[in-house]
PDB file of N, CA and C in Angstrom:
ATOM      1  N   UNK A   1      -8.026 -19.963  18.580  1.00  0.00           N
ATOM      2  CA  UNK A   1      -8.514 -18.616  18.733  1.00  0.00           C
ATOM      3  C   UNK A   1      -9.995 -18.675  19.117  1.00  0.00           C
ATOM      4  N   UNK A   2     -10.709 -18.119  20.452  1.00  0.00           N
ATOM      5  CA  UNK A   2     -11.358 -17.732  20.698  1.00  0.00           C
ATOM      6  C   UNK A   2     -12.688 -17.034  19.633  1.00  0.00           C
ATOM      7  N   UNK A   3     -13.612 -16.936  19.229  1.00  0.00           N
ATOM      8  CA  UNK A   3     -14.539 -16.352  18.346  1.00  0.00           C
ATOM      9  C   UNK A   3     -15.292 -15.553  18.734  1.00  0.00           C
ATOM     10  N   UNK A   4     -15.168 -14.644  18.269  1.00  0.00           N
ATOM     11  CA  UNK A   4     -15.799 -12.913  18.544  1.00  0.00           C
ATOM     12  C   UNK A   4     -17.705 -12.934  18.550  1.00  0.00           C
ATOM     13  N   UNK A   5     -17.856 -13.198  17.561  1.00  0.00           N
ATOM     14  CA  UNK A   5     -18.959 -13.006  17.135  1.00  0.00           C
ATOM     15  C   UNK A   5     -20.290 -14.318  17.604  1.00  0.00           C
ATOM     16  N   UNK A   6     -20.853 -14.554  18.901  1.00  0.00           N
ATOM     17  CA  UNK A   6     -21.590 -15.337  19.231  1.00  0.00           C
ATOM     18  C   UNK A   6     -22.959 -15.000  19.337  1.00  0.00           C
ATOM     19  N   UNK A   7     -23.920 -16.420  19.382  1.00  0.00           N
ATOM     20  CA  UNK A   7     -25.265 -16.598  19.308  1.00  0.00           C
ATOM     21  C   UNK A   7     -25.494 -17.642  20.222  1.00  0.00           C
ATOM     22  N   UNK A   8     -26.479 -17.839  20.594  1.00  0.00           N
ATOM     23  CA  UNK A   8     -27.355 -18.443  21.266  1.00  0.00           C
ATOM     24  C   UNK A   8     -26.577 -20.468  20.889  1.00  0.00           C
ATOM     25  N   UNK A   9     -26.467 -20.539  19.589  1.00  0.00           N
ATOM     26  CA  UNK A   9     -26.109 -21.707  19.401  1.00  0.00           C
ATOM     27  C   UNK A   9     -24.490 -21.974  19.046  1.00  0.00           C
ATOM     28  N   UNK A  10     -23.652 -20.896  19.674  1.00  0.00           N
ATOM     29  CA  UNK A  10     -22.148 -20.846  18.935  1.00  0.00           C
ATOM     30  C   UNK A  10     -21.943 -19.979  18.110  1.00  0.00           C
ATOM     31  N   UNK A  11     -20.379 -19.841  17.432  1.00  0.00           N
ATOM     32  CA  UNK A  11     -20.352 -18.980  17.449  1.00  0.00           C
ATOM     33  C   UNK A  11     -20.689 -18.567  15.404  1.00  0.00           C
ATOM     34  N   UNK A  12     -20.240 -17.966  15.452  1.00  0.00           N
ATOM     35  CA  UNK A  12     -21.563 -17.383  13.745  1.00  0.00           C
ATOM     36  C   UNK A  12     -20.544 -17.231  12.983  1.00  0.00           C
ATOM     37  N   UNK A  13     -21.159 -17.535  11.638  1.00  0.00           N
ATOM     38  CA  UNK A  13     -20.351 -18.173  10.463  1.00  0.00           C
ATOM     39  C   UNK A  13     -20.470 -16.460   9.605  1.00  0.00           C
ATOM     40  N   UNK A  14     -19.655 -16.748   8.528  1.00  0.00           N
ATOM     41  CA  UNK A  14     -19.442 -14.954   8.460  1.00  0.00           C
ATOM     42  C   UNK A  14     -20.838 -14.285   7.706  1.00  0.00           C
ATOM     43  N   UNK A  15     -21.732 -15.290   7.710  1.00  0.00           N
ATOM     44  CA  UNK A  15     -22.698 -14.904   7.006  1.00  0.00           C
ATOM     45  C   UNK A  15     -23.886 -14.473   8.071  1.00  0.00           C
ATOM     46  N   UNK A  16     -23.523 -15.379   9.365  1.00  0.00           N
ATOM     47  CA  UNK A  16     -24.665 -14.931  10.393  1.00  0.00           C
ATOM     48  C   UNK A  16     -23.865 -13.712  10.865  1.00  0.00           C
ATOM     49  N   UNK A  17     -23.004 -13.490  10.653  1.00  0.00           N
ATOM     50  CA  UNK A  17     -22.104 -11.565  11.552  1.00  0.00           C
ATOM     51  C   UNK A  17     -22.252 -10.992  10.539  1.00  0.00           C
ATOM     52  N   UNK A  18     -22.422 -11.448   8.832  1.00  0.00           N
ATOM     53  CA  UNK A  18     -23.374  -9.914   8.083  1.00  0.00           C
ATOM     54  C   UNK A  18     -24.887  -9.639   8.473  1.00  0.00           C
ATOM     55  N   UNK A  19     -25.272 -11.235   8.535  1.00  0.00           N
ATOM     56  CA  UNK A  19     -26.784 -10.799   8.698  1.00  0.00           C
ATOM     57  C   UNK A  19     -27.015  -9.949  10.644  1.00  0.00           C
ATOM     58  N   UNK A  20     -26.493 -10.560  11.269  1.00  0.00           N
ATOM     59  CA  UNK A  20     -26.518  -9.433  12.816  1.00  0.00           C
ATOM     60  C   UNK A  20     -26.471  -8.138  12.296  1.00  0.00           C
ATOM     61  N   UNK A  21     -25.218  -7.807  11.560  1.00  0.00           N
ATOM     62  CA  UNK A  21     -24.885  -6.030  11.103  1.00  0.00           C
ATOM     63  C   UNK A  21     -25.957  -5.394  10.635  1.00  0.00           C
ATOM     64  N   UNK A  22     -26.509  -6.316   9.496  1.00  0.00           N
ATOM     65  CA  UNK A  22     -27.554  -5.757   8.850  1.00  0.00           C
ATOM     66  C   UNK A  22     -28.582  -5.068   9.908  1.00  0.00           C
ATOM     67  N   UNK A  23     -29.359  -5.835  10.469  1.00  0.00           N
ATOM     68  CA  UNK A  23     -30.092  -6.088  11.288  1.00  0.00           C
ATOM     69  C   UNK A  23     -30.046  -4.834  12.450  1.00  0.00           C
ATOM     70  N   UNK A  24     -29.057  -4.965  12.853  1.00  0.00           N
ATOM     71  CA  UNK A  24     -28.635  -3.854  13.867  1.00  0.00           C
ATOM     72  C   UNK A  24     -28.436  -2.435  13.107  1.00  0.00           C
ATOM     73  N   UNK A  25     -27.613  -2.568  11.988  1.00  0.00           N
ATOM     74  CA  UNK A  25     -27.701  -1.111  11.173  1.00  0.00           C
ATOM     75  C   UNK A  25     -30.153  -0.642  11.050  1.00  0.00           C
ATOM     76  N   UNK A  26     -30.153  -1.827  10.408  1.00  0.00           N
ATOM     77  CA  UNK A  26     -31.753  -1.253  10.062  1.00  0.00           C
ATOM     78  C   UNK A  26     -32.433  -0.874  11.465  1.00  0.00           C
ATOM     79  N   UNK A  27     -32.171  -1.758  12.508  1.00  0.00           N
ATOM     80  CA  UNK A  27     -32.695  -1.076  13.819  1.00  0.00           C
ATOM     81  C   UNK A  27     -32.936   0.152  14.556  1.00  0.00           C
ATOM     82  N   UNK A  28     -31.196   0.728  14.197  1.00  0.00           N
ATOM     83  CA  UNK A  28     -30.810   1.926  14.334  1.00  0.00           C
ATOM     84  C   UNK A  28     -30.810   3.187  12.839  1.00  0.00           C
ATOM     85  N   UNK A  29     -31.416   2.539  12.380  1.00  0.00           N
ATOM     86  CA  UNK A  29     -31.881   3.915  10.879  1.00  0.00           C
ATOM     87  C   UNK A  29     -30.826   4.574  10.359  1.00  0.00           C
ATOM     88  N   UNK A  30     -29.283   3.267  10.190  1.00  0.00           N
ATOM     89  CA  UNK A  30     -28.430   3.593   9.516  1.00  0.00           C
ATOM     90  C   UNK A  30     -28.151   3.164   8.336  1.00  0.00           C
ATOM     91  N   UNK A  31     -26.809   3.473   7.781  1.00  0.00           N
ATOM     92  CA  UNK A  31     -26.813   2.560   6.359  1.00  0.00           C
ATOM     93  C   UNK A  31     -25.995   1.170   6.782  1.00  0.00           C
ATOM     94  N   UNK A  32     -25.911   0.222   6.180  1.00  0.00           N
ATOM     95  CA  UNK A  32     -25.729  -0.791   6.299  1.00  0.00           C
ATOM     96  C   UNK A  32     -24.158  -0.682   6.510  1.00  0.00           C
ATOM     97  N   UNK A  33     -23.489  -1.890   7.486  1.00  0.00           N
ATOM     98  CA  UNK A  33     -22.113  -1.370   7.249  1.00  0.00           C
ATOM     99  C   UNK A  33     -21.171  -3.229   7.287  1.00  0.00           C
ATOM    100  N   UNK A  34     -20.068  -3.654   6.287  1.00  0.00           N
ATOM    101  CA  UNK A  34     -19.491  -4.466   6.254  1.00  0.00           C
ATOM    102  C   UNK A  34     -18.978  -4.851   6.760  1.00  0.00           C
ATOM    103  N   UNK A  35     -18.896  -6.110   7.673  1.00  0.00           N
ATOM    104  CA  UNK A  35     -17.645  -6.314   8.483  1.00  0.00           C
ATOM    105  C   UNK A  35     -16.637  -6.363   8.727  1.00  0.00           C
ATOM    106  N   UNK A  36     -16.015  -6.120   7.081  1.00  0.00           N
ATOM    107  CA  UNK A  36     -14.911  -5.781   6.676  1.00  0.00           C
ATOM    108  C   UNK A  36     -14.060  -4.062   7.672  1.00  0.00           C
ATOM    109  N   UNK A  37     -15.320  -3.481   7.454  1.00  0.00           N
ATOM    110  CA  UNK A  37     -14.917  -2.036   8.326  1.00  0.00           C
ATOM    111  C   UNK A  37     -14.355  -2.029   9.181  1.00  0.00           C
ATOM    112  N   UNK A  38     -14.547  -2.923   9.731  1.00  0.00           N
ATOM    113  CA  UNK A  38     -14.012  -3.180  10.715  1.00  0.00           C
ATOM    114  C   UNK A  38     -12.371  -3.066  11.576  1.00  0.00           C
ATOM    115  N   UNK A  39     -12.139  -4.083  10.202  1.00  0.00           N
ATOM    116  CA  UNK A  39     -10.689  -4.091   9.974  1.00  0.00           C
ATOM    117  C   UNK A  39     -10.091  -3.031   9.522  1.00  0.00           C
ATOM    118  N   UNK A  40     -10.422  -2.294   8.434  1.00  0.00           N
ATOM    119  CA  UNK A  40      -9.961  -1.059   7.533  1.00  0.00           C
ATOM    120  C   UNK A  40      -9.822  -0.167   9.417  1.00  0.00           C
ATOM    121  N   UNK A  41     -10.969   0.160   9.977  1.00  0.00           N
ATOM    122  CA  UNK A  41     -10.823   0.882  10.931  1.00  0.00           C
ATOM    123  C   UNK A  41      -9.740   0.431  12.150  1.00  0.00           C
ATOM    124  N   UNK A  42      -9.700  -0.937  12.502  1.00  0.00           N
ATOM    125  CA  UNK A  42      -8.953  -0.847  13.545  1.00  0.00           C
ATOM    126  C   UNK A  42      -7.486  -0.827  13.184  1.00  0.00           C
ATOM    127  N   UNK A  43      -7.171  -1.082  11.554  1.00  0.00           N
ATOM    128  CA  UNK A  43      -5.783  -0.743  11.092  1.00  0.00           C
ATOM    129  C   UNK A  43      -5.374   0.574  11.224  1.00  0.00           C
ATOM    130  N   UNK A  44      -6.547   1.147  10.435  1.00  0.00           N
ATOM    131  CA  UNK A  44      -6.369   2.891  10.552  1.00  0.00           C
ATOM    132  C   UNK A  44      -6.281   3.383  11.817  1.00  0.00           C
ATOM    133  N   UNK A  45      -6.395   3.139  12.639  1.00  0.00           N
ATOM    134  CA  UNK A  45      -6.666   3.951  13.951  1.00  0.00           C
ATOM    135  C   UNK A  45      -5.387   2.969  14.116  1.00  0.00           C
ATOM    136  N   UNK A  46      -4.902   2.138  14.516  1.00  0.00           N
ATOM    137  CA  UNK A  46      -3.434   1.401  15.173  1.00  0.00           C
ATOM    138  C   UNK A  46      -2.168   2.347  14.455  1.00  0.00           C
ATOM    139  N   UNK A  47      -2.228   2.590  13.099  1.00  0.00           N
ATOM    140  CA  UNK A  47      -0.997   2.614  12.267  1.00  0.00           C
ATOM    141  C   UNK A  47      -1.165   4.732  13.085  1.00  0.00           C
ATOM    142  N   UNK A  48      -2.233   5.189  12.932  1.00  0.00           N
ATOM    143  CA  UNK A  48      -2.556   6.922  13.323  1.00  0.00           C
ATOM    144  C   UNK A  48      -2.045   7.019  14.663  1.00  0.00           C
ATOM    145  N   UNK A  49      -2.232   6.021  15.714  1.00  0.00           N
ATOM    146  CA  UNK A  49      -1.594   5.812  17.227  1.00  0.00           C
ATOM    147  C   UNK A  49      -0.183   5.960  16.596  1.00  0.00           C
ATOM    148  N   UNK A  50       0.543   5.640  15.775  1.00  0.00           N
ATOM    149  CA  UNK A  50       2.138   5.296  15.714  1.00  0.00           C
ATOM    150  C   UNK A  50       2.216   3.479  16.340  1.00  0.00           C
ATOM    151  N   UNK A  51       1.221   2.896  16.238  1.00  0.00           N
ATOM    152  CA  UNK A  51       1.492   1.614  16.624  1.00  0.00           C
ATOM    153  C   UNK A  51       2.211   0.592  15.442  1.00  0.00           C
ATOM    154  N   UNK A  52       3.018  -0.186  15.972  1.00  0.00           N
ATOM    155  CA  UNK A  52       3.731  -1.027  15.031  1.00  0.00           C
ATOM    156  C   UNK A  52       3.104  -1.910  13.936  1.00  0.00           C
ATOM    157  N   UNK A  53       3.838  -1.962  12.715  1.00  0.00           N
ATOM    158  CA  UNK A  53       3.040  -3.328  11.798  1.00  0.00           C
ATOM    159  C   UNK A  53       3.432  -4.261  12.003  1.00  0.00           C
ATOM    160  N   UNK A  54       4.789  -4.804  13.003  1.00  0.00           N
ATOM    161  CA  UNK A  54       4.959  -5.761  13.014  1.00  0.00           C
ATOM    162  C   UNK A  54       4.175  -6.553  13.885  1.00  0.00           C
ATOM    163  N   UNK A  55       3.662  -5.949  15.351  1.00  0.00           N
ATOM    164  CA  UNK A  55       2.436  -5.976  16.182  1.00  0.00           C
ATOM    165  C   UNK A  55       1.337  -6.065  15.795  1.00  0.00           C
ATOM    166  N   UNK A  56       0.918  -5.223  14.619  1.00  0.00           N
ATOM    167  CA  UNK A  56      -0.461  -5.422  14.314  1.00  0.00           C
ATOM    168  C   UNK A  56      -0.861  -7.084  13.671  1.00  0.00           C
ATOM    169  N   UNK A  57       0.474  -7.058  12.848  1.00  0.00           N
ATOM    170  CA  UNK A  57       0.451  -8.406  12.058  1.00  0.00           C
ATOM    171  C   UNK A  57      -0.217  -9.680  13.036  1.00  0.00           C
ATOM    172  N   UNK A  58       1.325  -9.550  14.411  1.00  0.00           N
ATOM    173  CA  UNK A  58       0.742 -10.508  15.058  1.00  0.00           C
ATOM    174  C   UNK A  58      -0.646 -10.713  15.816  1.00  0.00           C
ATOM    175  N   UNK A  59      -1.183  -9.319  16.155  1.00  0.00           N
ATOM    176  CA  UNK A  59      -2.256  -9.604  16.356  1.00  0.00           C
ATOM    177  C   UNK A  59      -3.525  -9.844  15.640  1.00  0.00           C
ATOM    178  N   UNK A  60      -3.082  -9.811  14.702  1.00  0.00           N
ATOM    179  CA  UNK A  60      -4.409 -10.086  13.614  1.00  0.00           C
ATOM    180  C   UNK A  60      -4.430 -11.367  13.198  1.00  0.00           C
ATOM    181  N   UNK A  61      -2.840 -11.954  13.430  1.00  0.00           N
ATOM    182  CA  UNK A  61      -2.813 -13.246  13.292  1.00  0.00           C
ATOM    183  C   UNK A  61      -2.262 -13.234  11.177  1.00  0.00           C
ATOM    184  N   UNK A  62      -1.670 -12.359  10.871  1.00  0.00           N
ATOM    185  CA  UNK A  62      -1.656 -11.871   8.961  1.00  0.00           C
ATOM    186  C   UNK A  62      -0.338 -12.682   9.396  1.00  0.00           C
ATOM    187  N   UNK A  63       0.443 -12.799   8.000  1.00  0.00           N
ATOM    188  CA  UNK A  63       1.429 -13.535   7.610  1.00  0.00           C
ATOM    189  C   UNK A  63       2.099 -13.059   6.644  1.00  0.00           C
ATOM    190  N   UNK A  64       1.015 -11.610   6.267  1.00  0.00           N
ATOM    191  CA  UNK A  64       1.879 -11.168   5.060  1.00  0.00           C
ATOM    192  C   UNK A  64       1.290  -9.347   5.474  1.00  0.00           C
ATOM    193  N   UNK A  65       2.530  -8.591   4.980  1.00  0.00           N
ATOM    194  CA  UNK A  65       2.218  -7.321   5.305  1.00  0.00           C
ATOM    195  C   UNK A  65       1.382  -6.923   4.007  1.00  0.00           C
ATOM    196  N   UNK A  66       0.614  -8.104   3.402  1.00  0.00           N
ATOM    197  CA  UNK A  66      -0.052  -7.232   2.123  1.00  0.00           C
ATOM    198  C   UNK A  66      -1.314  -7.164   2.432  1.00  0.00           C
ATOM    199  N   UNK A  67      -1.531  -7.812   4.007  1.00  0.00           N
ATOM    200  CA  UNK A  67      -2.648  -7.211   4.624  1.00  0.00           C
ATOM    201  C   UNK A  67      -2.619  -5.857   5.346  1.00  0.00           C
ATOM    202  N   UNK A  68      -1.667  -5.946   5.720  1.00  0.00           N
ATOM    203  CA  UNK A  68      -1.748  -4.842   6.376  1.00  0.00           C
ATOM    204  C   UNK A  68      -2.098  -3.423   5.293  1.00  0.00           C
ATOM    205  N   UNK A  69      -1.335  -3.263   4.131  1.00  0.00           N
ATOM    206  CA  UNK A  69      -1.513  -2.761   2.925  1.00  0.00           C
ATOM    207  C   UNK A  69      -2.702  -2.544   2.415  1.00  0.00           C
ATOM    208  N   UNK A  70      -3.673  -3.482   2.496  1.00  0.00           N
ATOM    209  CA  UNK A  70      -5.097  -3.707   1.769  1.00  0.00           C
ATOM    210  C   UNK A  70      -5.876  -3.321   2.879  1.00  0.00           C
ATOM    211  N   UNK A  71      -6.196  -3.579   4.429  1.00  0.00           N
ATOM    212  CA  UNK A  71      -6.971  -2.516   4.961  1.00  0.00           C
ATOM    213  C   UNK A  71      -6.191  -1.420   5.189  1.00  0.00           C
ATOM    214  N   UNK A  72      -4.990  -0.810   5.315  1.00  0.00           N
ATOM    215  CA  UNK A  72      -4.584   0.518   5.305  1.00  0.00           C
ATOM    216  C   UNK A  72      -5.107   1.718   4.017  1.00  0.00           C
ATOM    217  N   UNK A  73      -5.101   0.980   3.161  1.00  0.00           N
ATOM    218  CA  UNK A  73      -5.032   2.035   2.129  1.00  0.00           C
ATOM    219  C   UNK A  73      -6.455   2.684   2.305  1.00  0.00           C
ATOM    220  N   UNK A  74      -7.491   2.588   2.783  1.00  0.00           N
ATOM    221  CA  UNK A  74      -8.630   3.497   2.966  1.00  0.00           C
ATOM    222  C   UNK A  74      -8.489   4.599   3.200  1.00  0.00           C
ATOM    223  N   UNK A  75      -7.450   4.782   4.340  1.00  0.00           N
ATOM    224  CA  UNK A  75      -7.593   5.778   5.077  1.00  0.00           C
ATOM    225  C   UNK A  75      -5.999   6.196   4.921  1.00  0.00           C
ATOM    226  N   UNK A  76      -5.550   5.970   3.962  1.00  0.00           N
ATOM    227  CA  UNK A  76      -3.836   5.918   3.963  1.00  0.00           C
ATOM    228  C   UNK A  76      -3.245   7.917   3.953  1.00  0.00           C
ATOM    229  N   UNK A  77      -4.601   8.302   2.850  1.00  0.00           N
ATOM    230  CA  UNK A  77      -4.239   9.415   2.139  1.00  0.00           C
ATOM    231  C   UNK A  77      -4.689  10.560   3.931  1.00  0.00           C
ATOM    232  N   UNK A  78      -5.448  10.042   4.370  1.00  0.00           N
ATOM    233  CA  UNK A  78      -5.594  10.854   6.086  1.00  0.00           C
ATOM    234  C   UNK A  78      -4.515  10.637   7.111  1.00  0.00           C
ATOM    235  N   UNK A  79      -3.953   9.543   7.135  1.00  0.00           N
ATOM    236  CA  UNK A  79      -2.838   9.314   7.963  1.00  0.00           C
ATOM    237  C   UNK A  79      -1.562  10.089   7.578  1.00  0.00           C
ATOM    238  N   UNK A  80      -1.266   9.908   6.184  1.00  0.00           N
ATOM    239  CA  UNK A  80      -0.365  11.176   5.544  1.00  0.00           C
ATOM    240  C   UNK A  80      -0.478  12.719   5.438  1.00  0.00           C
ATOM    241  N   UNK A  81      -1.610  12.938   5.347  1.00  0.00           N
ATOM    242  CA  UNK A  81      -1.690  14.309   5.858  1.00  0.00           C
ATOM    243  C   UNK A  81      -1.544  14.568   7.116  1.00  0.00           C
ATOM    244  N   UNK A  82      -2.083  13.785   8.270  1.00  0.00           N
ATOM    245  CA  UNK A  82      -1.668  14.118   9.719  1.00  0.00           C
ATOM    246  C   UNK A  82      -0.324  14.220  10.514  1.00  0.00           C
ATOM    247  N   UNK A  83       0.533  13.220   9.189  1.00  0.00           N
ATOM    248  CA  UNK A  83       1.957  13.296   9.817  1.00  0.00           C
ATOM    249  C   UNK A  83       2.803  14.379   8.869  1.00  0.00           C
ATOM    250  N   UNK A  84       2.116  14.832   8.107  1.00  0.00           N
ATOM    251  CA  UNK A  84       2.696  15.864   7.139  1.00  0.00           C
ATOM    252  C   UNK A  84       2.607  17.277   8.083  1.00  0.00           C
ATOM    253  N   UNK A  85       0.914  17.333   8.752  1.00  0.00           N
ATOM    254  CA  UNK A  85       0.742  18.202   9.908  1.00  0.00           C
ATOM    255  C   UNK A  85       1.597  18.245  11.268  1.00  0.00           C
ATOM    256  N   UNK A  86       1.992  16.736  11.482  1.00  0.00           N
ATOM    257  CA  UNK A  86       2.579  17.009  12.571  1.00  0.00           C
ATOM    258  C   UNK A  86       4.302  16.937  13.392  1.00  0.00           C
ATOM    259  N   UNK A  87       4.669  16.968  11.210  1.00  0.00           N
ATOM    260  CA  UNK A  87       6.346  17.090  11.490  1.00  0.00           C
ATOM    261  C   UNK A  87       6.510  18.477  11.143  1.00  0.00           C
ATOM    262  N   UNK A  88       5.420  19.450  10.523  1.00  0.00           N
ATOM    263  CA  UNK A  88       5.752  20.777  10.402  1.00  0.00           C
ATOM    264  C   UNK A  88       6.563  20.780   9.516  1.00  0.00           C
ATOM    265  N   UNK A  89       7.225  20.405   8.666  1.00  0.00           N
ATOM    266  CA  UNK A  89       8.522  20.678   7.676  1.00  0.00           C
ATOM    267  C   UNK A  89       8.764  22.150   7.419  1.00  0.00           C
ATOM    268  N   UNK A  90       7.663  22.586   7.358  1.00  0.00           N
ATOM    269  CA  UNK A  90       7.715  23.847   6.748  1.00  0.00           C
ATOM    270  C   UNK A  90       7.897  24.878   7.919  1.00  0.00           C
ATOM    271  N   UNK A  91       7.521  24.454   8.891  1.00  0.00           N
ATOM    272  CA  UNK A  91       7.622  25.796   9.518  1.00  0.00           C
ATOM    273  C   UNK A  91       9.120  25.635  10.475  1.00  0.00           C
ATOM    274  N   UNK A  92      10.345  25.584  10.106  1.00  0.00           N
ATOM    275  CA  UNK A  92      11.362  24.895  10.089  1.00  0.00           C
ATOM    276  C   UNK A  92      12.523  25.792   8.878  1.00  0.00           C
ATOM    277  N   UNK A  93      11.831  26.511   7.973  1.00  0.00           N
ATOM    278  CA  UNK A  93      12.338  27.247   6.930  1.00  0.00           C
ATOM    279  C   UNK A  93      12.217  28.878   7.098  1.00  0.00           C
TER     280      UNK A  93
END
């Protein structure tokens, strides 16, 4: 696998891609943000598309859907309301 996160000397160990974040959050006069977010977000936004877990798995390279589980749940309780919004149940009665 290819590595996302590069520098000048290769590519950066997970401690040089917190310290970049940091860095770039204080630049821009935000709050600091984890790289973890990352993930939580691009799960949340894949699973809100209607995109597959069995797809996501493989692309994340997971082995167990208890990842998928652990960054979903952030945003789990918004994804359920949107599909609660957009099967209408109720207006159907």
């Amino acid at each position: 696998m290819k590595a996302l996160w590069l520098s000048k000397r290769g590519s950066l160990t997970d401690s040089g891609v917190r310290q970049v974040l940091e860095r770039r959050c204080d630049d821009a006069g935000i709050p600091h943000i984890h790289p973890h977010q990352f993930r939580h977000t691009m799960v949340h936004r894949w699973l809100a598309a209607g995109g597959q877990e069995n797809d996501l798995m493989r692309l994340a390279d997971w082995r167990s859907r208890e990842m998928i589980s652990r960054y979903a749940a952030s945003a789990a309780d918004e994804r359920a309301r949107d599909a609660h919004r957009r099967m209408a149940l109720g207006d159907e009665l």
